[in-house]
C-alpha atoms as a PDB file:
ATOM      1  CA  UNK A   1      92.697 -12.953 -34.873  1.00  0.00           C
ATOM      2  CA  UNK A   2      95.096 -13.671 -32.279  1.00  0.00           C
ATOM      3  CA  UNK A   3      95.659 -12.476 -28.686  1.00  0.00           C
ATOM      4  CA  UNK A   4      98.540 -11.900 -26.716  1.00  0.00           C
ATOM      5  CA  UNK A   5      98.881 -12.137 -22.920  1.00  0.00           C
ATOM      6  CA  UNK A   6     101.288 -10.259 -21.768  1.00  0.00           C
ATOM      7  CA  UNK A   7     102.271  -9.292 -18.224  1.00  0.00           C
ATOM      8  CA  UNK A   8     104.903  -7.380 -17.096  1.00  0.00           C
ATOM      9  CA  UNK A   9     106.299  -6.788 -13.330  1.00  0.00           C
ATOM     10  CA  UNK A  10     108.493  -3.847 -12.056  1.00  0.00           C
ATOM     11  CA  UNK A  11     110.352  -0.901 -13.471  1.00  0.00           C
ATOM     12  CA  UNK A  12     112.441  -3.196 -15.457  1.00  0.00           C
ATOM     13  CA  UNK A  13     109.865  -5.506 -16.955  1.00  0.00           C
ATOM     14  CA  UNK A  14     107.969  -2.212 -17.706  1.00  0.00           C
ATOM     15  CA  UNK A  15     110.840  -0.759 -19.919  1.00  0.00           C
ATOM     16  CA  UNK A  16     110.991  -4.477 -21.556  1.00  0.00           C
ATOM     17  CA  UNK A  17     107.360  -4.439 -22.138  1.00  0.00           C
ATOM     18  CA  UNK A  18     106.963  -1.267 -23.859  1.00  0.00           C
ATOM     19  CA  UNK A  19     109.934  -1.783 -25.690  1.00  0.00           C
ATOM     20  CA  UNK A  20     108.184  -4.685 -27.412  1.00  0.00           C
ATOM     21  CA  UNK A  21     104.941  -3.349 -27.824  1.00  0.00           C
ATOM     22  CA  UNK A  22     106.524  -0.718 -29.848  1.00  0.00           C
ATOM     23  CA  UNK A  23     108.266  -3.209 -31.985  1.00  0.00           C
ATOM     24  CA  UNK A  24     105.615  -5.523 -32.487  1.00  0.00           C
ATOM     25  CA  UNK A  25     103.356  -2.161 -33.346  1.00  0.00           C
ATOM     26  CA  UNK A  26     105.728  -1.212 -36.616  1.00  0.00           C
ATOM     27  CA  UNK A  27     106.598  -4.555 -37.615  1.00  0.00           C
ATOM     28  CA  UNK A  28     102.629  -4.907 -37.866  1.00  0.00           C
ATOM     29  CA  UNK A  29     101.492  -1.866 -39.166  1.00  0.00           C
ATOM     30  CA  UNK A  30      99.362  -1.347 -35.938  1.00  0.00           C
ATOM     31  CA  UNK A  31      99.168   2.547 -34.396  1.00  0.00           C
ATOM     32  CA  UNK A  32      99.052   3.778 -31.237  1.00  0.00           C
ATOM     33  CA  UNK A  33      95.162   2.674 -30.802  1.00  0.00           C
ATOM     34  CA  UNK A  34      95.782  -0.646 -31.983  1.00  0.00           C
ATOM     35  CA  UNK A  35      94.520  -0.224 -35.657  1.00  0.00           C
ATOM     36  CA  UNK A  36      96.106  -1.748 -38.217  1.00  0.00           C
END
C-alpha cells in the first residue's frame, strides 16, 4: 500500500485539502474511516 503526505496551511489550504480528500475517498471506494 501506498501513503500520502499531505499538509495543508491556512483557511484556504484547509478548504483545498478537504476538498481532495473527499475526492480521492469516492474515486477509491474508501469511507469516512478510511476503509475501502
Amino acid at each position: 500500500m501506498r501513503e500520502i503526505v499531505h499538509l495543508q496551511a491556512g483557511q484556504c489550504g484547509n478548504q483545498i485539502g478537504a476538498k481532495f480528500w473527499e475526492i480521492i475517498s469516492e474515486e477509491h471506494g474508501i469511507d469516512s474511516n478510511g476503509i475501502y
